[in-house]
PDB file of N, CA and C in Angstrom:
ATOM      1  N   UNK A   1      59.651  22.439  95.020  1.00  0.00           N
ATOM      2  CA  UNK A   1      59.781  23.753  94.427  1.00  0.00           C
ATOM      3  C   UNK A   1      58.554  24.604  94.711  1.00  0.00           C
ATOM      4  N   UNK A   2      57.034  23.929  94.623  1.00  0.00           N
ATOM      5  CA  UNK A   2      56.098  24.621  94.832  1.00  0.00           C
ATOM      6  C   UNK A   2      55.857  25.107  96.644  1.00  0.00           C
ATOM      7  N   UNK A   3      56.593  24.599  97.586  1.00  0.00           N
ATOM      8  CA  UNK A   3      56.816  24.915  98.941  1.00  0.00           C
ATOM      9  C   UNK A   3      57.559  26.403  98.740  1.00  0.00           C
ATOM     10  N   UNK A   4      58.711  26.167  97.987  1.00  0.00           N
ATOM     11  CA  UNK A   4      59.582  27.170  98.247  1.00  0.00           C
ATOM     12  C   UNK A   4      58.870  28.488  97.658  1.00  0.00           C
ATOM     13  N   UNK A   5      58.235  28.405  96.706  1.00  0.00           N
ATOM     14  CA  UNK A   5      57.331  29.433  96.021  1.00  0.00           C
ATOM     15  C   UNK A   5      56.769  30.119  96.704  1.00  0.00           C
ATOM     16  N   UNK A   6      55.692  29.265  98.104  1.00  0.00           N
ATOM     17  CA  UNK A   6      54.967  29.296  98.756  1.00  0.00           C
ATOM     18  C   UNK A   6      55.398  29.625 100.037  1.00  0.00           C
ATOM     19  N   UNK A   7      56.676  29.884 100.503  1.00  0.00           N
ATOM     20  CA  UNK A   7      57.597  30.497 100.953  1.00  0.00           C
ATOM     21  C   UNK A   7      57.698  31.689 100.694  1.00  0.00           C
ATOM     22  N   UNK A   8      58.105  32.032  99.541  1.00  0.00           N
ATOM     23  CA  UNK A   8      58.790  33.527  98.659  1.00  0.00           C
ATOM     24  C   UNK A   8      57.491  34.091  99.267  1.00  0.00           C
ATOM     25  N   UNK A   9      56.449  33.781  98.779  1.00  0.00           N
ATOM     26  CA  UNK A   9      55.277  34.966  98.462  1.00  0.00           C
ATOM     27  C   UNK A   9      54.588  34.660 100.065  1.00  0.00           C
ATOM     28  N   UNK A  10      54.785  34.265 100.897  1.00  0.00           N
ATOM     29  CA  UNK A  10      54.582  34.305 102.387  1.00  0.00           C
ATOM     30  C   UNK A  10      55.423  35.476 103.116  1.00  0.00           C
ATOM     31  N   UNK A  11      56.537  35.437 102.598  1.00  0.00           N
ATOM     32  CA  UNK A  11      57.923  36.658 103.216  1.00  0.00           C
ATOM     33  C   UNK A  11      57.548  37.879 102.243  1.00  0.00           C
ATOM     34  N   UNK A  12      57.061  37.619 100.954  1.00  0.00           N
ATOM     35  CA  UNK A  12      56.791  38.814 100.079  1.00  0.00           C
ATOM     36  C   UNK A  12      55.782  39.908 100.834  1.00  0.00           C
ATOM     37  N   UNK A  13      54.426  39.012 101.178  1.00  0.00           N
ATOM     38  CA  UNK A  13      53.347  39.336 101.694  1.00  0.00           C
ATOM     39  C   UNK A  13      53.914  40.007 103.421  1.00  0.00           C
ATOM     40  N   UNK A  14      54.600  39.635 103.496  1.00  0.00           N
ATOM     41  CA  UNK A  14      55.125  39.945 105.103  1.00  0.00           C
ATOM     42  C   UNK A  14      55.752  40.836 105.167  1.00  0.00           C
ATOM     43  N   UNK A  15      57.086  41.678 104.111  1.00  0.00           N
ATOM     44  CA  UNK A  15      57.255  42.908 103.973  1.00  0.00           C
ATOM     45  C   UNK A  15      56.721  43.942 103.313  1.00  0.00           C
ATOM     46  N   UNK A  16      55.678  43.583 102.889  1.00  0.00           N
ATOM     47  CA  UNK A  16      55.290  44.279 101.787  1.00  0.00           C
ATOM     48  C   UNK A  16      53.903  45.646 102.860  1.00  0.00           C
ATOM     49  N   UNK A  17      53.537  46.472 102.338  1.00  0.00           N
ATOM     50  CA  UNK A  17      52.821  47.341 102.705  1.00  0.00           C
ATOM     51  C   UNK A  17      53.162  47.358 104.115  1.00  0.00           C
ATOM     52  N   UNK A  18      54.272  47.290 104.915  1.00  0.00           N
ATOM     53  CA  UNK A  18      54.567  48.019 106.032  1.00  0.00           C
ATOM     54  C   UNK A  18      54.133  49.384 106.578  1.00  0.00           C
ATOM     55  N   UNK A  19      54.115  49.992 107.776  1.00  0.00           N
ATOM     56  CA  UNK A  19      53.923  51.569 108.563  1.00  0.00           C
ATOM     57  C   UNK A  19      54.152  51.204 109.327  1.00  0.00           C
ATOM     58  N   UNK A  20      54.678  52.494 110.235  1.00  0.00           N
ATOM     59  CA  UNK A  20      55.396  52.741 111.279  1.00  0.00           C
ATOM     60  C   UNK A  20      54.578  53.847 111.726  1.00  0.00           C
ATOM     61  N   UNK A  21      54.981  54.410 113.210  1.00  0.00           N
ATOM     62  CA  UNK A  21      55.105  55.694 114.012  1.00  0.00           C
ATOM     63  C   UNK A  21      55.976  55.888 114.487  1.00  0.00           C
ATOM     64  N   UNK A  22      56.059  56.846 115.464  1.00  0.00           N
ATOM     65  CA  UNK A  22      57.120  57.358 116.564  1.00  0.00           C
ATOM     66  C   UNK A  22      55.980  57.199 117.393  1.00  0.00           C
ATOM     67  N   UNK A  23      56.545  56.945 118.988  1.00  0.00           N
ATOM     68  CA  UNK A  23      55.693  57.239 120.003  1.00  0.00           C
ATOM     69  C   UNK A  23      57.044  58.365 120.717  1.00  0.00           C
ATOM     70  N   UNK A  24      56.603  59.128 121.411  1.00  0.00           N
ATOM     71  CA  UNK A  24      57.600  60.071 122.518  1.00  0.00           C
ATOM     72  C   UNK A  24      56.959  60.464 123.186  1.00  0.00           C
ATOM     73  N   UNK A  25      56.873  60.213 124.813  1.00  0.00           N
ATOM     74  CA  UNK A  25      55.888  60.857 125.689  1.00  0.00           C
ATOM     75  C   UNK A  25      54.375  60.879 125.862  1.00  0.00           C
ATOM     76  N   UNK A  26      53.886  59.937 124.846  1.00  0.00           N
ATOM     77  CA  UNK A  26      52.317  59.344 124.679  1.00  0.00           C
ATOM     78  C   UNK A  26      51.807  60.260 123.361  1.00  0.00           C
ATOM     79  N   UNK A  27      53.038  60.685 122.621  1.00  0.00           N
ATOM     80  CA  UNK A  27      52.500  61.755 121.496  1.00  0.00           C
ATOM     81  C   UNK A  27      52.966  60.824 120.700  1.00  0.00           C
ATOM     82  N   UNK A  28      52.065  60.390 119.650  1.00  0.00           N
ATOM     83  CA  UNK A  28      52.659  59.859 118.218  1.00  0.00           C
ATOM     84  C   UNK A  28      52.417  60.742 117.362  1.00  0.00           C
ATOM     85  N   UNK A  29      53.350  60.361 116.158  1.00  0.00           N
ATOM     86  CA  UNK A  29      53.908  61.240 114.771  1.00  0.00           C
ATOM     87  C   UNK A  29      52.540  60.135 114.084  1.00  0.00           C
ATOM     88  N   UNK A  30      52.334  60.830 112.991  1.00  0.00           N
ATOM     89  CA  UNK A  30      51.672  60.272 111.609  1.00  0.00           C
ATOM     90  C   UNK A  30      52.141  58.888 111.504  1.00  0.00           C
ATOM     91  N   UNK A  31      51.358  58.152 110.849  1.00  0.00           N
ATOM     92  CA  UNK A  31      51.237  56.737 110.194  1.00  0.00           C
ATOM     93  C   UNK A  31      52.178  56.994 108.942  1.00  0.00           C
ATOM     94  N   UNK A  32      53.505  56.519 108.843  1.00  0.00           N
ATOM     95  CA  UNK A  32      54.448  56.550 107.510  1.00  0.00           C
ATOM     96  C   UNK A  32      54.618  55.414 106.879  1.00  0.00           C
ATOM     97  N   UNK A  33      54.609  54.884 105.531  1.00  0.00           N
ATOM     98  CA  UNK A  33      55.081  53.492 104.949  1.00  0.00           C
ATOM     99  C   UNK A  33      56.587  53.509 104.984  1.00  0.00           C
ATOM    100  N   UNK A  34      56.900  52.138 105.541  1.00  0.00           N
ATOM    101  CA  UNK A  34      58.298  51.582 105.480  1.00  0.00           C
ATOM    102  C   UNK A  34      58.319  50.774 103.966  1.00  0.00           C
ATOM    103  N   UNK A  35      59.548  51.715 103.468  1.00  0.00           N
ATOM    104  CA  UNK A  35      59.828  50.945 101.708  1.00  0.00           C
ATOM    105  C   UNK A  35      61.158  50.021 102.162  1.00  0.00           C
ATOM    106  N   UNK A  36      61.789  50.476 103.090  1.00  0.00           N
ATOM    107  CA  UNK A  36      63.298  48.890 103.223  1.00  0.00           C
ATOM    108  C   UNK A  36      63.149  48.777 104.629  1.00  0.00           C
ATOM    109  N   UNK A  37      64.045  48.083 104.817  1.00  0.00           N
ATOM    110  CA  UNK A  37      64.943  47.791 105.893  1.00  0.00           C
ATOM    111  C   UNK A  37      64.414  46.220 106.173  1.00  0.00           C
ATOM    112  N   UNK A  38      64.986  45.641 107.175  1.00  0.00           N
ATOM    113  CA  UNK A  38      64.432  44.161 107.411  1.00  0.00           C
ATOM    114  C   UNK A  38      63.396  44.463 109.186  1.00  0.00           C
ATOM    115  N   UNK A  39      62.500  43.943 109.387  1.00  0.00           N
ATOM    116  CA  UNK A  39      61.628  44.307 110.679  1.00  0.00           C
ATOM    117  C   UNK A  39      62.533  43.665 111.641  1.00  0.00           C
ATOM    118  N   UNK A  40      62.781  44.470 112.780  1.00  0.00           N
ATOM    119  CA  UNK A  40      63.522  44.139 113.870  1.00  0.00           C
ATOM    120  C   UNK A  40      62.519  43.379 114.868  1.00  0.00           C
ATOM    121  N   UNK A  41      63.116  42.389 115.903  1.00  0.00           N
ATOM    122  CA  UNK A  41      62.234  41.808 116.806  1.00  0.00           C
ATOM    123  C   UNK A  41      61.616  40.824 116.406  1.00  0.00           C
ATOM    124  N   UNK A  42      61.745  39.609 115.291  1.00  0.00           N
ATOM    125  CA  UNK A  42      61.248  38.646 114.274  1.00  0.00           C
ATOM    126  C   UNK A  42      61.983  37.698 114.427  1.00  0.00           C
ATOM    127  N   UNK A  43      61.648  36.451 113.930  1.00  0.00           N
ATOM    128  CA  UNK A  43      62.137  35.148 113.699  1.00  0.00           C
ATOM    129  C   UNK A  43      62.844  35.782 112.804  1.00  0.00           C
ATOM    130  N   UNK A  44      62.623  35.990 111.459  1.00  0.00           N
ATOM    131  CA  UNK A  44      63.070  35.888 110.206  1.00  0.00           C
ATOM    132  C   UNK A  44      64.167  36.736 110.048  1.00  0.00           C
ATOM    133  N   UNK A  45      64.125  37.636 110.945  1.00  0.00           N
ATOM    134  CA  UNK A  45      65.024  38.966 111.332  1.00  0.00           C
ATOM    135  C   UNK A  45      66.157  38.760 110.539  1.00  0.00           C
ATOM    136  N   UNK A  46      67.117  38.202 111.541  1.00  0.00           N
ATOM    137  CA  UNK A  46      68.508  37.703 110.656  1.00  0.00           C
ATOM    138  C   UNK A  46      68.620  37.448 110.066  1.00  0.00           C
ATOM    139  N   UNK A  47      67.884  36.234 109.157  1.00  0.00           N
ATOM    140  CA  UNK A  47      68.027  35.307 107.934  1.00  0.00           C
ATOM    141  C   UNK A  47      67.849  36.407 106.867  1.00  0.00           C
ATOM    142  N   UNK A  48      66.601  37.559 107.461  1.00  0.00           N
ATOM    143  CA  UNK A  48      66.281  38.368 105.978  1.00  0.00           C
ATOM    144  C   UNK A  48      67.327  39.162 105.759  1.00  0.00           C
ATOM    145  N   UNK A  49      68.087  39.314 107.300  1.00  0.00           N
ATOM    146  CA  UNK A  49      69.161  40.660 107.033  1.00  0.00           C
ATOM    147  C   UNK A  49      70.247  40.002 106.808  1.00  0.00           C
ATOM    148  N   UNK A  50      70.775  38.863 106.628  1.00  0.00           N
ATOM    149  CA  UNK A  50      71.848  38.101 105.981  1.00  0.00           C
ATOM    150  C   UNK A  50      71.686  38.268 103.954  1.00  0.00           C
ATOM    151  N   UNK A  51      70.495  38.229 103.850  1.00  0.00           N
ATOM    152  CA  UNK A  51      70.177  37.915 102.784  1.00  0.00           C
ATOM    153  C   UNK A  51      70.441  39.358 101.779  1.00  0.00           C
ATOM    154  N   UNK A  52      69.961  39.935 102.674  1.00  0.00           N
ATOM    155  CA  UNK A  52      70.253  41.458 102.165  1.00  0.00           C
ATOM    156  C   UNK A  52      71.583  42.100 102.207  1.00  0.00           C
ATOM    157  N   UNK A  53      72.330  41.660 102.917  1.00  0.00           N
ATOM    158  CA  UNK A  53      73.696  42.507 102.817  1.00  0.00           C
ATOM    159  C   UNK A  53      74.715  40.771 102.653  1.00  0.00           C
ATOM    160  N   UNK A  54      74.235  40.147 102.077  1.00  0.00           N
ATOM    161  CA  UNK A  54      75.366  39.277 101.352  1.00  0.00           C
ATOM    162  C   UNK A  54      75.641  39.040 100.238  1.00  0.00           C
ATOM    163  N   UNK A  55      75.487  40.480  99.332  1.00  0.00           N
ATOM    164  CA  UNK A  55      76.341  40.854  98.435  1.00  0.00           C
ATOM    165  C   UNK A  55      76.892  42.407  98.201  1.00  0.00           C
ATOM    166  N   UNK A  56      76.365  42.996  99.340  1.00  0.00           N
ATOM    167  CA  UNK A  56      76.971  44.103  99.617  1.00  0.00           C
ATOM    168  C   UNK A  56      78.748  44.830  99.137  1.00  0.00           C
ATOM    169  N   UNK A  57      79.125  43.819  99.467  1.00  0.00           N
ATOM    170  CA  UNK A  57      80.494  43.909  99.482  1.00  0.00           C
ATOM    171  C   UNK A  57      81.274  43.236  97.369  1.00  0.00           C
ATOM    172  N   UNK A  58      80.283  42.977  96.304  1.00  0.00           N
ATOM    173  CA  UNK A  58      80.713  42.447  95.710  1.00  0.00           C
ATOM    174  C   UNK A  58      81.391  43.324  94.822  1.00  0.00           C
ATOM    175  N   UNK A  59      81.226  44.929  94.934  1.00  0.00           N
ATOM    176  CA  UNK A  59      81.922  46.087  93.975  1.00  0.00           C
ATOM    177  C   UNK A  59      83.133  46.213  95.193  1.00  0.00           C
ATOM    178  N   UNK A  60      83.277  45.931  95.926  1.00  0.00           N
ATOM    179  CA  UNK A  60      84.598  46.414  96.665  1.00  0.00           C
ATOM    180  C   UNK A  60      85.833  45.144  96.544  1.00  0.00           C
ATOM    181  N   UNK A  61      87.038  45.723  96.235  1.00  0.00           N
ATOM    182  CA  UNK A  61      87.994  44.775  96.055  1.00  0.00           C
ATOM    183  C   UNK A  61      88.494  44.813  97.260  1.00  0.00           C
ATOM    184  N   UNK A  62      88.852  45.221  98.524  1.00  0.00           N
ATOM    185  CA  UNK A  62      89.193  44.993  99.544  1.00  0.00           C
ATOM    186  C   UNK A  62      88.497  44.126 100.605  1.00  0.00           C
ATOM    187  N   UNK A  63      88.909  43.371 101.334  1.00  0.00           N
ATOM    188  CA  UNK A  63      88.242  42.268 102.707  1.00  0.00           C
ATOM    189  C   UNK A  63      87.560  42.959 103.399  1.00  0.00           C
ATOM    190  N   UNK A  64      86.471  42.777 103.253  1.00  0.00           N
ATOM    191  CA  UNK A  64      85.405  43.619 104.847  1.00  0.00           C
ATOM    192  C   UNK A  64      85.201  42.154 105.685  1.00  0.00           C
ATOM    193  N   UNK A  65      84.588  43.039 106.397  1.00  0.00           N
ATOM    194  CA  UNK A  65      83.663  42.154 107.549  1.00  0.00           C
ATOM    195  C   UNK A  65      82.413  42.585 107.690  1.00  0.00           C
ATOM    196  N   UNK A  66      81.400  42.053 107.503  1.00  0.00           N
ATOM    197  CA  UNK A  66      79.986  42.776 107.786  1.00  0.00           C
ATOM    198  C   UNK A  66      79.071  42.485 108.884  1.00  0.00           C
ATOM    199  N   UNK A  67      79.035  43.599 109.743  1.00  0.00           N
ATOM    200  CA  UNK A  67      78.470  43.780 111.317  1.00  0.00           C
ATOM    201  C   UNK A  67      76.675  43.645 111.373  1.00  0.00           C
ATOM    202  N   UNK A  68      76.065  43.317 112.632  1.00  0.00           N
ATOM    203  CA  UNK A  68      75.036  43.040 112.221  1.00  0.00           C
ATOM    204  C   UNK A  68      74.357  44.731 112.492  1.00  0.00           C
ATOM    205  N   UNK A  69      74.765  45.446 113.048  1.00  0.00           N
ATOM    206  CA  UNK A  69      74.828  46.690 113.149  1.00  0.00           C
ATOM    207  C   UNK A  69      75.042  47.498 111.590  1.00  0.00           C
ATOM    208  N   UNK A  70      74.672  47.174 110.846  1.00  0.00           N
ATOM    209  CA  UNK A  70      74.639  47.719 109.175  1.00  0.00           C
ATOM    210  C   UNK A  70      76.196  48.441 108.707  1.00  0.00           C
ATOM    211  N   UNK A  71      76.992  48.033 109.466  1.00  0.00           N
ATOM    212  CA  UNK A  71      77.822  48.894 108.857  1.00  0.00           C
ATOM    213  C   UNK A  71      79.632  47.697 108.495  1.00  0.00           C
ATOM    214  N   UNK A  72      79.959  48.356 107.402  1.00  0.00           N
ATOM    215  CA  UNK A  72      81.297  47.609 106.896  1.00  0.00           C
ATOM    216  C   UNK A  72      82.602  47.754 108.023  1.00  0.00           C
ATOM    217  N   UNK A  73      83.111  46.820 107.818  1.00  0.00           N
ATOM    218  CA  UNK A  73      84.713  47.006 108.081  1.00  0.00           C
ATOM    219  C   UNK A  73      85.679  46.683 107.343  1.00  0.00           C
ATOM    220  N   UNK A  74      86.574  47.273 106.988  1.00  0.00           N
ATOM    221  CA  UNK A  74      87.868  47.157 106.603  1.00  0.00           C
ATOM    222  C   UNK A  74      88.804  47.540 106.681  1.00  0.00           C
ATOM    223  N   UNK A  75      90.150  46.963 106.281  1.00  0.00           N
ATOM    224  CA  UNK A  75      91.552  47.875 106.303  1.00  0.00           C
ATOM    225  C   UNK A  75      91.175  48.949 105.371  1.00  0.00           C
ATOM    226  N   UNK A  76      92.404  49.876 105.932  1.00  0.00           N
ATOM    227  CA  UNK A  76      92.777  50.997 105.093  1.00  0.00           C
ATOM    228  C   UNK A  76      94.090  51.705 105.162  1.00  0.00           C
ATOM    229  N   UNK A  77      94.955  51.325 104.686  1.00  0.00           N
ATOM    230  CA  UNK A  77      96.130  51.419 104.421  1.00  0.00           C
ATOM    231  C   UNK A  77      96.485  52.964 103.797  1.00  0.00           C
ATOM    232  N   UNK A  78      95.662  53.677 102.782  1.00  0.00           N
ATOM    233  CA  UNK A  78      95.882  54.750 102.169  1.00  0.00           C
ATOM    234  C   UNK A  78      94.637  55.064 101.751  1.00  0.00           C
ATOM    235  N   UNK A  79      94.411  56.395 101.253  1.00  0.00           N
ATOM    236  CA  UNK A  79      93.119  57.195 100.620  1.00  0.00           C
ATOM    237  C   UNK A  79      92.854  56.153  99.280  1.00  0.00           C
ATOM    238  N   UNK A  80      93.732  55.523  98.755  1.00  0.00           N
ATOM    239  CA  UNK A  80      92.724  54.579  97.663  1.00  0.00           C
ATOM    240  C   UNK A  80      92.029  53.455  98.119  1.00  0.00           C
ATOM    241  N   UNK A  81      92.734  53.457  99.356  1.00  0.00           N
ATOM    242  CA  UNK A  81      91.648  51.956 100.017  1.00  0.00           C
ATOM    243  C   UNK A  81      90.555  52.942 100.495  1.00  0.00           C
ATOM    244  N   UNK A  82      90.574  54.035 101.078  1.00  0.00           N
ATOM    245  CA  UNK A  82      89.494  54.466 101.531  1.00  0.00           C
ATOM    246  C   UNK A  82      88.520  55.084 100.547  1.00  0.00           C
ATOM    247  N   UNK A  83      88.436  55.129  99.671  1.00  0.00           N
ATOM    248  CA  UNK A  83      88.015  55.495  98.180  1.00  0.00           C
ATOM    249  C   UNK A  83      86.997  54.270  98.266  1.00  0.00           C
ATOM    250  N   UNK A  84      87.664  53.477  97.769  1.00  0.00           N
ATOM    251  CA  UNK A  84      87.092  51.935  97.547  1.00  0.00           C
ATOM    252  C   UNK A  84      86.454  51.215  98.502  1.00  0.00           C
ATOM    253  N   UNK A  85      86.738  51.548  99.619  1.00  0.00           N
ATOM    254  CA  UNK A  85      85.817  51.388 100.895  1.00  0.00           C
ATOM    255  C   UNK A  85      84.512  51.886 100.445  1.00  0.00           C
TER     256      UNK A  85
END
């Protein structure tokens, strides 16, 4: 249990106080803090972004599918499925 702890607060420490830029043409934008998303280009990449959108879907009563591309799928039969979508 004390591994797994030691785990948590290893991945805690690893998203935590993130920044970013833009580069375009050798011009960068300002230094901005990243508050979400999971860091692309990582080991942990997937596992964190599994973790994060596997309960996404628990207010929707209809079957999705969830893409690794952030976005839902489902039927939609009529405007109340698409409501509930």
């Amino acid at each position: 249990m004390a591994l797994m702890a030691q785990y948590g607060n290893w991945i805690k420490s690893w998203l935590s106080d993130r920044w970013q830029r833009l580069c375009l043409d050798g011009t960068y934008s300002q230094w901005t803090q990243v508050w979400s998303e999971v860091p692309q280009g990582s080991v942990l990449g997937p596992v964190l972004f599994l973790i994060c959108i596997n309960d996404l879907d628990t207010s929707i009563s209809s079957n999705v599918l969830k893409f690794a591309d952030d976005k839902l799928y489902g039927i939609v039969d009529n405007q109340s499925d698409g409501h509930m979508l």
